[in-house]
Protein backbone atom coordinates (compact mmCIF):
# COMPACT_ATOMS: atom_id res chain seq x y z
CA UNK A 1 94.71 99.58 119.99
CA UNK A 2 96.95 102.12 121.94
CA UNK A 3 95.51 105.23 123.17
CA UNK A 4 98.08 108.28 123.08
CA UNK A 5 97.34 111.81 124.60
CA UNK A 6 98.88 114.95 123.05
CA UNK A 7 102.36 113.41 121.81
CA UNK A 8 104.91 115.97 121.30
CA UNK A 9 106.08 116.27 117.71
CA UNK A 10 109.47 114.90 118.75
CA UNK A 11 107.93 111.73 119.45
CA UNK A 12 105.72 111.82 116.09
CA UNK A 13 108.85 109.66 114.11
CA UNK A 14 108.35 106.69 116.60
CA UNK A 15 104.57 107.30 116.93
CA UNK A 16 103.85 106.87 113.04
CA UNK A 17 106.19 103.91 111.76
CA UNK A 18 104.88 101.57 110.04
CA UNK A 19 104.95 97.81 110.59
CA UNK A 20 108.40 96.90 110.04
CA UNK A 21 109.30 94.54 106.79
CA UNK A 22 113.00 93.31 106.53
CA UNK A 23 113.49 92.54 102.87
CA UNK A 24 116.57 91.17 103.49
CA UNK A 25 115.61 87.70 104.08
CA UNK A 26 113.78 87.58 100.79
CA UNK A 27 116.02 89.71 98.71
CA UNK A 28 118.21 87.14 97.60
CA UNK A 29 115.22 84.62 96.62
CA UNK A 30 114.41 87.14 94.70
CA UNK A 31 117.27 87.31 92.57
CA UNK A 32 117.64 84.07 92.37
CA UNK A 33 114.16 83.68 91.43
CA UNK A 34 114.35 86.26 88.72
CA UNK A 35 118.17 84.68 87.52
CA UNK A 36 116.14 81.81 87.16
CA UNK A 37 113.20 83.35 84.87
CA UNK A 38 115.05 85.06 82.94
CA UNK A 39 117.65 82.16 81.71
CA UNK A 40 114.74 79.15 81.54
CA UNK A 41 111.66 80.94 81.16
CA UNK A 42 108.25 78.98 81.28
CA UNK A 43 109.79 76.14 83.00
CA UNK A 44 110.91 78.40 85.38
CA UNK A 45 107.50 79.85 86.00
CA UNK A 46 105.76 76.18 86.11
CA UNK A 47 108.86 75.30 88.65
CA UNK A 48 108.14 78.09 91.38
CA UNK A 49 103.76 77.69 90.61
CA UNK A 50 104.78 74.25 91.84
CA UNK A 51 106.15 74.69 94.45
CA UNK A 52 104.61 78.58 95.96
CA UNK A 53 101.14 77.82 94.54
CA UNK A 54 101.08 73.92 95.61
CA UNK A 55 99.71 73.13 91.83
CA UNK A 56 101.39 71.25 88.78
CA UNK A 57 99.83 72.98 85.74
CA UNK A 58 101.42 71.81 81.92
CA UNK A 59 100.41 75.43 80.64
CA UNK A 60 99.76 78.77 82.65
CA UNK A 61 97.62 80.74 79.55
CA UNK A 62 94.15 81.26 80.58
CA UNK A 63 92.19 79.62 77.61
CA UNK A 64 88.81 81.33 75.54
CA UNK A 65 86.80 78.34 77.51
CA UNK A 66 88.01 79.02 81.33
CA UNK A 67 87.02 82.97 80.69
CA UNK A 68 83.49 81.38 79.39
CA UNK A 69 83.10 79.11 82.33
CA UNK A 70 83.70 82.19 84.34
CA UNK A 71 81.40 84.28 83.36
CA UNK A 72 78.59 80.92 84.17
CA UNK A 73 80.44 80.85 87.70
CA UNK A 74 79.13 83.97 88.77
CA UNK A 75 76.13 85.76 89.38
CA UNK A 76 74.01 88.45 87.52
CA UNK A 77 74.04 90.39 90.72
CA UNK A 78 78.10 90.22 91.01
CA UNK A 79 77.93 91.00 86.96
CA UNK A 80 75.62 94.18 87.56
CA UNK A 81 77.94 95.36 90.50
CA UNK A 82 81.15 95.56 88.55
CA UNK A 83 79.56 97.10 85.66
CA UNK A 84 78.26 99.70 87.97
CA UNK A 85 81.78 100.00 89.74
CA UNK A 86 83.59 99.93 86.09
CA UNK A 87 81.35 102.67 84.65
CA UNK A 88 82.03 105.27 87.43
CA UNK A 89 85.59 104.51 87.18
CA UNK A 90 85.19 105.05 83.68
CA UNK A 91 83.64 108.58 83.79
CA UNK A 92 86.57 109.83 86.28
CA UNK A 93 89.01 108.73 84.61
CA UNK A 94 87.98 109.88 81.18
CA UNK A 95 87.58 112.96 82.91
CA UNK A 96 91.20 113.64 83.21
CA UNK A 97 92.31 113.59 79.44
CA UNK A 98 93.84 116.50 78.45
CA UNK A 99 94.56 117.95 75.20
CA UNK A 100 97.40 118.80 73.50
CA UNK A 101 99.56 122.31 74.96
CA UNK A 102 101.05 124.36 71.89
CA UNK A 103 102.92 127.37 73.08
CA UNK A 104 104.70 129.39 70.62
CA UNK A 105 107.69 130.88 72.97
CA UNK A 106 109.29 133.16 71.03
CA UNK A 107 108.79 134.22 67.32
CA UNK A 108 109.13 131.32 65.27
CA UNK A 109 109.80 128.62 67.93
CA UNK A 110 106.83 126.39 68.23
CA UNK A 111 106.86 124.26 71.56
CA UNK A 112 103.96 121.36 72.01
CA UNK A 113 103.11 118.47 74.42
CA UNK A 114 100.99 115.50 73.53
CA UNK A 115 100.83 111.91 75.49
CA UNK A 116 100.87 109.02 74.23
CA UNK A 117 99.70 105.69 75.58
CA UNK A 118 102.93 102.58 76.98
CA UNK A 119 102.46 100.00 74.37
CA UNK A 120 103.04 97.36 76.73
CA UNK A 121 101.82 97.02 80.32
CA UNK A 122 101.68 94.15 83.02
CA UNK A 123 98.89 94.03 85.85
CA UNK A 124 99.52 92.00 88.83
CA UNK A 125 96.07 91.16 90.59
CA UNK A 126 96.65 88.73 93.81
CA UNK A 127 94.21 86.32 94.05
CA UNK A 128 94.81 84.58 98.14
CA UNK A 129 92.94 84.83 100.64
CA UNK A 130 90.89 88.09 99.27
CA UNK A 131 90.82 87.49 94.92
CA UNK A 132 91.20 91.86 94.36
CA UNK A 133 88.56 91.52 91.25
CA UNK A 134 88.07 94.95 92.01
CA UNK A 135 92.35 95.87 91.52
CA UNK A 136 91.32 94.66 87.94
CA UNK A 137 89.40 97.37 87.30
CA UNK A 138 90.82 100.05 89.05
CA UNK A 139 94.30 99.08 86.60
CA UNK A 140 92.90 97.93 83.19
CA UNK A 141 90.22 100.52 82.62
CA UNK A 142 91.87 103.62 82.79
CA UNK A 143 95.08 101.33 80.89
CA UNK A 144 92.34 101.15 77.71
CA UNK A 145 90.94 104.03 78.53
CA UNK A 146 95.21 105.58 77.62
CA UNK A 147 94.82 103.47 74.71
CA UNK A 148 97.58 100.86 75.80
CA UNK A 149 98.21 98.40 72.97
CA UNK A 150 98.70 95.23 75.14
CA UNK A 151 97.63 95.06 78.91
CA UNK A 152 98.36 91.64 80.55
CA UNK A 153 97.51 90.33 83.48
CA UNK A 154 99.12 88.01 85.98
CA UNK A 155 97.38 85.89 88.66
CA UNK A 156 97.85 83.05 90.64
CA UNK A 157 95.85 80.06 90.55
CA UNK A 158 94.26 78.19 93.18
CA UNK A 159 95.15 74.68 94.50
CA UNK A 160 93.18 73.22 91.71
CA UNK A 161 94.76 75.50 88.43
CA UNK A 162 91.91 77.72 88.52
CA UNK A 163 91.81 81.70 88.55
CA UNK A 164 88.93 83.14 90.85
CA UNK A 165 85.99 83.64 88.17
CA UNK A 166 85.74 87.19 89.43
CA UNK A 167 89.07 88.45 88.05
CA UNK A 168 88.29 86.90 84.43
CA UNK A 169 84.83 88.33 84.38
CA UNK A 170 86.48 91.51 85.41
CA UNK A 171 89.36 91.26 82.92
CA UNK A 172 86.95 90.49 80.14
CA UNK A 173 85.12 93.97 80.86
CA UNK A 174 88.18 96.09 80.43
CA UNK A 175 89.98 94.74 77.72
CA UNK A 176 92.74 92.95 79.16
CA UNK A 177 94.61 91.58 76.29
CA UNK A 178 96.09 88.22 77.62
CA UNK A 179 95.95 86.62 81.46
CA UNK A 180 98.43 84.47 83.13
CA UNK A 181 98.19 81.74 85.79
CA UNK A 182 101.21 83.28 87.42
CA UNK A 183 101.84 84.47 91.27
CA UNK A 184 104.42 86.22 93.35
CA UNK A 185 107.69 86.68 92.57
CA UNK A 186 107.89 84.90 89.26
CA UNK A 187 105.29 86.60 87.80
CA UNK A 188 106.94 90.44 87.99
CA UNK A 189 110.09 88.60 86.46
CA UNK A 190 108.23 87.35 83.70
CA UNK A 191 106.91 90.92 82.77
CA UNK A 192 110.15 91.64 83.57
CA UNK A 193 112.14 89.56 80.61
CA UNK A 194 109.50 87.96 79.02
CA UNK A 195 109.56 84.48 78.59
CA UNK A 196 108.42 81.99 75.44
CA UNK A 197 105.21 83.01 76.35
CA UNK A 198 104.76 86.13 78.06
CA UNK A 199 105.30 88.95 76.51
CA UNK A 200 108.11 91.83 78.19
CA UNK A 201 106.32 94.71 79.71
CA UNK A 202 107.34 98.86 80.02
CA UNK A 203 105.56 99.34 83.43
CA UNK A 204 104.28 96.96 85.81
CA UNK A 205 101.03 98.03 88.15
CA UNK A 206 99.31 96.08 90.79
CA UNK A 207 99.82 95.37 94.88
CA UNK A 208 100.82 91.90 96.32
CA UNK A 209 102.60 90.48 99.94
CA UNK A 210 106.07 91.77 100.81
CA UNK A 211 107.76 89.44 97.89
CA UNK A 212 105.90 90.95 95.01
CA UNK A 213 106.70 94.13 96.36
CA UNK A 214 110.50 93.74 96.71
CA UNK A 215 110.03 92.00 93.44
CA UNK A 216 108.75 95.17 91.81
CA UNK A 217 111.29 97.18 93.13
CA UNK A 218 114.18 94.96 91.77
CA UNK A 219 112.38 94.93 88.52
CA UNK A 220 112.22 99.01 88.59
CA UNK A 221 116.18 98.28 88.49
CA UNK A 222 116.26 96.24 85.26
CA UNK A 223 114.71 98.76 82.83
CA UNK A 224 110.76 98.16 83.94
CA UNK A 225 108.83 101.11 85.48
CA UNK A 226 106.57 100.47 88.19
CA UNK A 227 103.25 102.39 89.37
CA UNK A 228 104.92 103.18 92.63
CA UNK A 229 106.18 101.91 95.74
CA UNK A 230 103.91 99.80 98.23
CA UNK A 231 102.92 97.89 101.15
CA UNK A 232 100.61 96.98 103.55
CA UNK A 233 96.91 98.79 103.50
CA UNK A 234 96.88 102.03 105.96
CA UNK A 235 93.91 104.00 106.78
CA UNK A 236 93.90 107.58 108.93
CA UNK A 237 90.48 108.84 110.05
CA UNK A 238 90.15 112.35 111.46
CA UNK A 239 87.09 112.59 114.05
CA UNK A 240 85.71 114.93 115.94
CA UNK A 241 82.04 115.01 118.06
CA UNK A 242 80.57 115.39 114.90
CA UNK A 243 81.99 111.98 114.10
CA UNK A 244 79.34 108.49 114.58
CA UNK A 245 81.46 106.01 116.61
CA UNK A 246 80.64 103.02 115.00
CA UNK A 247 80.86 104.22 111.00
CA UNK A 248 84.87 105.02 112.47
CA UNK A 249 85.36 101.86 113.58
CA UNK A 250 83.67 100.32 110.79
CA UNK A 251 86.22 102.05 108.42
CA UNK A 252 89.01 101.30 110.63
CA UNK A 253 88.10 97.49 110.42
CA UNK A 254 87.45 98.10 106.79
CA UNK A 255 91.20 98.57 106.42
CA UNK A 256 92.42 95.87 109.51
CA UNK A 257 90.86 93.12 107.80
CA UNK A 258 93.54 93.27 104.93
CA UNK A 259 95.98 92.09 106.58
CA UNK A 260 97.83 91.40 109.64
CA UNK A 261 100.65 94.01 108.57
CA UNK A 262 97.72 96.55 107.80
CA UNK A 263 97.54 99.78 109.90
CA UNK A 264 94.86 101.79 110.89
CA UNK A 265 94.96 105.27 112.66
CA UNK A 266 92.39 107.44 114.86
CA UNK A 267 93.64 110.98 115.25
CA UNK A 268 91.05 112.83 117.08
CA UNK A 269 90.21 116.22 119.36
CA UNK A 270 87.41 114.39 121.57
CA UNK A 271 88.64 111.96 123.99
CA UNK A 272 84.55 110.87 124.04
CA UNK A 273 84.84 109.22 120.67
CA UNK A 274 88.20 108.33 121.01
CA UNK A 275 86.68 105.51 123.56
CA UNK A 276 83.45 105.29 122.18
CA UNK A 277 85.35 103.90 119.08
CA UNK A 278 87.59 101.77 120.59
CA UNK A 279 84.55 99.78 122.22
CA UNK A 280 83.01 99.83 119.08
CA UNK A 281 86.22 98.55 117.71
CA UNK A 282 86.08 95.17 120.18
CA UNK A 283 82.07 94.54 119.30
CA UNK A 284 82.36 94.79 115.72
CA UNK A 285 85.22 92.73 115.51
CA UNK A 286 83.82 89.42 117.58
CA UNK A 287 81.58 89.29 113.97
CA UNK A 288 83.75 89.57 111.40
CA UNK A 289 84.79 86.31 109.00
CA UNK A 290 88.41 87.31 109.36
CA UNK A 291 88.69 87.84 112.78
CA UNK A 292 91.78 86.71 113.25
CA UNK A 293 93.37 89.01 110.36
CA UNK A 294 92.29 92.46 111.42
CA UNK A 295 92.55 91.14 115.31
CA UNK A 296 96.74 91.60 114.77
CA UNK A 297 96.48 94.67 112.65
CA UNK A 298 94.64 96.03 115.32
CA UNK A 299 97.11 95.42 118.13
CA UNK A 300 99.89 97.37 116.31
CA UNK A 301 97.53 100.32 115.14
CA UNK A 302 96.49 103.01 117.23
CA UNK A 303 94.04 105.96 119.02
CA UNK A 304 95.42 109.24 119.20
CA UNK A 305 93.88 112.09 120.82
CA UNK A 306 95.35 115.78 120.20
CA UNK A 307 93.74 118.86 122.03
CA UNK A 308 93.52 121.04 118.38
CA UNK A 309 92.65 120.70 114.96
CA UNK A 310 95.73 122.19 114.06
CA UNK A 311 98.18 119.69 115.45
CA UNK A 312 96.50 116.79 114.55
CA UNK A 313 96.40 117.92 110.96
CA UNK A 314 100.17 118.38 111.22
CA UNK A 315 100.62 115.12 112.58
CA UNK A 316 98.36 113.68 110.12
CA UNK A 317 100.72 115.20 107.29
CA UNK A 318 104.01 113.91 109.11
CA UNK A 319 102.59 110.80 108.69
CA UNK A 320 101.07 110.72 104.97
CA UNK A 321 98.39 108.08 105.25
CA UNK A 322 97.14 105.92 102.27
CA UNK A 323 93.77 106.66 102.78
CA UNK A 324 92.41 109.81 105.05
CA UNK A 325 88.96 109.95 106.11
CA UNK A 326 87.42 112.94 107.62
CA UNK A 327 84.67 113.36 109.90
CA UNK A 328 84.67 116.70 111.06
CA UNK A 329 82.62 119.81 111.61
CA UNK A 330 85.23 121.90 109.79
CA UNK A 331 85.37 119.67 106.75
CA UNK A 332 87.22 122.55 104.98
CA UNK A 333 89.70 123.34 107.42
CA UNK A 334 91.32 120.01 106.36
CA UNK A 335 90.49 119.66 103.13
CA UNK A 336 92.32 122.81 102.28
CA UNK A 337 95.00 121.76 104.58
CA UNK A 338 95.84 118.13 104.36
CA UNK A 339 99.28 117.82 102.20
CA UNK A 340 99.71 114.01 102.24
CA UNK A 341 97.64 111.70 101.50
CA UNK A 342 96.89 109.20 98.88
CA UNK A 343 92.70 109.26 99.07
CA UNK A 344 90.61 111.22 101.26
CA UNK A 345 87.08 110.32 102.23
CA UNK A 346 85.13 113.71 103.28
CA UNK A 347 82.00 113.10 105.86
CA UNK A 348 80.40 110.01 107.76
CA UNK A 349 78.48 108.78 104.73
CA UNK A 350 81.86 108.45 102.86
CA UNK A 351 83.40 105.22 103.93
CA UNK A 352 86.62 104.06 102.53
CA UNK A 353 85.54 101.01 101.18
CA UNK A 354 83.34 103.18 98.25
CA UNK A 355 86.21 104.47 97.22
CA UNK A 356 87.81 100.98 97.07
CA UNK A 357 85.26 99.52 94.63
CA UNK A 358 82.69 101.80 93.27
CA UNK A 359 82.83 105.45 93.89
CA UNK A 360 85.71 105.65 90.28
CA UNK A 361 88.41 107.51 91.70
CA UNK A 362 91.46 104.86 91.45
CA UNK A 363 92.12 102.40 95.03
CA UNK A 364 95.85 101.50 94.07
CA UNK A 365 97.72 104.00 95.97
CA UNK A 366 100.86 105.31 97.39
CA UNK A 367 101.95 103.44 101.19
CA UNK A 368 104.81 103.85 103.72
CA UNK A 369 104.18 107.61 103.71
CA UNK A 370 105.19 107.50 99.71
CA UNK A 371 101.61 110.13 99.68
CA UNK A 372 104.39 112.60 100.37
CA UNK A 373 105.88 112.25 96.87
CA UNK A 374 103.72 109.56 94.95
CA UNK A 375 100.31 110.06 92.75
CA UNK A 376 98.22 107.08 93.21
CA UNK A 377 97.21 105.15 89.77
CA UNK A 378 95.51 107.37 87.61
CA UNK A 379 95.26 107.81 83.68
CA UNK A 380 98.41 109.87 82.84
CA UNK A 381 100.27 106.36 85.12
CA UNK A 382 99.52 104.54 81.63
CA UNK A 383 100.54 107.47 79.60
CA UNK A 384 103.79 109.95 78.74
CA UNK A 385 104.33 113.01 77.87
CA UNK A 386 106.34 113.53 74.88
CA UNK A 387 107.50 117.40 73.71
CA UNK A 388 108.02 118.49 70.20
CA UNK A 389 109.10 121.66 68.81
CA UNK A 390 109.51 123.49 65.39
CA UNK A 391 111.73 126.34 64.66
CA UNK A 392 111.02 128.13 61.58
CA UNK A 393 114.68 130.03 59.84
CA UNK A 394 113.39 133.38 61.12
CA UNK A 395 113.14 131.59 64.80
CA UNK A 396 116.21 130.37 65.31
CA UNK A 397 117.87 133.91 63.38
CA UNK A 398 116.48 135.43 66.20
CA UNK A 399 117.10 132.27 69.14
CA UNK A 400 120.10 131.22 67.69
CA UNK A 401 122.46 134.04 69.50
CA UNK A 402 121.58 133.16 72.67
CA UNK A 403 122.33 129.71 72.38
CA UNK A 404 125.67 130.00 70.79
CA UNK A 405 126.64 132.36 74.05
CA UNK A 406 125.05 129.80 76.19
CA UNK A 407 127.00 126.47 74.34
CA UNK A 408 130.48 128.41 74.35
CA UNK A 409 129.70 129.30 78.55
CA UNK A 410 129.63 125.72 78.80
CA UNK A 411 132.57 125.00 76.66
CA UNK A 412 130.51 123.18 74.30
CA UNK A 413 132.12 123.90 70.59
CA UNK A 414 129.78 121.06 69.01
CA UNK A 415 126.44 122.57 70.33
CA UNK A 416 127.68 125.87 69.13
CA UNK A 417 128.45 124.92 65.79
CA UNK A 418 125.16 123.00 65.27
CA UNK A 419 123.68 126.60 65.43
CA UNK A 420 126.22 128.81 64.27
CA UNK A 421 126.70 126.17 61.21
CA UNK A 422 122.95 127.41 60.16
CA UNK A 423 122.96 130.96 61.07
CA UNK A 424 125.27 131.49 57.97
CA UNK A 425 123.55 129.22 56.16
CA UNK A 426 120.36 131.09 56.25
CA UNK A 427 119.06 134.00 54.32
CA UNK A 428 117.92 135.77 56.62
CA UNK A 429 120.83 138.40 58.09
């Protein structure tokens, strides 16, 4: 990792970029792959799960007896863990339901909001090297919870036709309606159009490599929305003496270990744990499975030491991190001051990694600094808000004035008419 001392904020652009990602090698693949989806369908899909996936399937549906042999696959201890993990999601995200908002604005104009569930939505849960089981239910409970009609779900299979027995145990749990055998690119255009099989979706959740996430973006210009935009894992940790060396670099790893294109971030005021962390860093690493994964995430990520709270927490907001973890003695301070972020972690018993399985606040959050603009998933992402209004005769007698002066400012004759066409209709003068 690189160690940087006090950088000015003139150098803070260059400092915080991400890893780079040129989509436009891919971009036309994508098109092409989507053209192709949309005009032959399911032979399309079984075409590209041939030839991405390395597996010749006759049918992609996930049948009643695979999603039996899964839940035999896996053990009561997994099963007990992401029933814990889906009933603390659960409670937070039934916790943010909100009732209806009436407002009667002026006499005789009633004004209301209620939400109401998208019928149709598409989860994309990659299942590589790391199967996200846990991506299932961060998207599909708080989709039922919204009251969603249909929720599918997209997957790829393995080299043998198979879909890890995690994600259909998982799927099972929250009510996903139907699940795919379907990967990368072709799988977002088949929520896209819809094929002879799979049904056309209104929004489309879930992360995936730098094709699904192009892919989502073209999709987000053919009429589907999409959660948000995204890319590779990020992690920021704040840390000051207060901090314990080797829970940082476990959290740091934590994140590293996602991908190669992952980036993790120490900002800290205490060049002590800046290098205690760093050697933590090396010993933790020689032991983990994938090595080799968080090893080149680690070479592009980077130790930054500031010399006051204040401009590393304006640094930290420059730079909008995924997840923010702090480990300070004044907690507060940047609690009440961070601006962007997607998650934050408060304290050194609160690792990121409870907040990506178990803790139920929602892991499928904004990247690339999109903290700055983007919510991450949460239950009004599976909902809309739709306004209604009533205006009584006596209301709009008394509106109606007002609008006529407003239409005619605009030089809109229609709109004027469509009130001045009642106001000597009514009985009330």
């Amino acid at each position: 990792m690189y160690k940087i001392e006090n950088p000015t904020p003139l150098e803070w652009s260059k400092l915080l970029q991400r890893p780079t990602q040129t989509f436009s090698d891919i971009e036309e693949t994508v098109k092409a792959i989507f053209k192709e989806v949309q005009l032959k369908g399911n032979k399309a899909i079984l075409k590209y799960t041939s030839l991405f996936d390395g597996i010749t399937l006759s049918d992609f549906i996930v049948t009643s007896e695979e999603l039996q042999q899964a839940n035999n696959l896996i053990s009561n201890e997994l099963k007990l863990a992401i029933q814990t993990a889906k009933n603390n999601i659960e409670r937070f995200h039934f916790a943010q339901k909100t009732n209806k908002i009436e407002v009667e604005t002026s006499h005789g104009v009633l004004c209301w909001q209620e939400k109401r569930p998208i019928q149709k939505v598409g989860l994309y849960i990659p299942g590589g090297s790391a199967p996200l089981f846990s991506t299932v239910l961060m998207l599909a409970v708080p989709a039922k919870i919204a009251g969603c009609k249909e929720i599918i779900l997209c997957t790829p299979p393995d080299k043998n036709g198979n879909v890890n027995p995690a994600i259909l145990y998982a799927a099972q749990c929250c009510g996903v309606t139907k699940i795919y055998k379907i990967g990368g690119i072709q799988a977002i255009a088949s929520m896209t159009f819809g094929t002879e099989t799979v049904e056309k979706v209104y929004k489309i959740f879930g992360p995936g490599n730098q094709f699904v996430t192009l892919a989502k973006q073209y999709a987000s210009q053919l009429g589907v929305a999409i959660d948000m935009p995204a890319g590779p894992s990020e992690l920021l940790v704040f840390a000051d003496d207060s901090a314990i060396p080797s829970f940082v670099a476990s959290d740091l790893l934590s994140q590293a270990e996602h991908g190669p294109d992952s980036q993790v971030i120490l900002v800290t005021t205490s060049k002590k744990i800046m290098n205690e962390v760093a050697i933590e860093i090396e010993q933790q690493l020689e032991e983990l499975p994938r090595r080799s994964i968080a090893q080149q995430a680690i070479n592009n990520s980077k130790l930054i030491y500031m010399n006051s709270e204040e401009k590393a927490i304006a640094l930290i907001n420059e730079y909008g991190p995924e997840h923010f973890i702090i480990c300070a003695k004044n907690e507060d301070y940047f609690v009440n001051t961070i601006q962007n972020a997607g998650s934050i972690f408060i304290g050194n018993f609160t690792p990121e990694s409870a907040g990506d399985y178990a803790s139920g606040t929602n892991h499928t959050l904004p990247t690339n600094g999109y903290s700055k603009s983007y919510s991450g998933v949460n239950l009004d992402s599976f909902l809309k808000s739709m306004t209604f209004q009533k205006i009584s005769e006596i209301g709009l007698q008394k509106l109606g004035k007002s609008i006529e002066i407003m239409a005619e400012a605009e030089g809109l004759q229609a709109h004027k008419n469509a009130i001045s066409i009642r106001l000597k209709n009514s009985k009330y003068e």
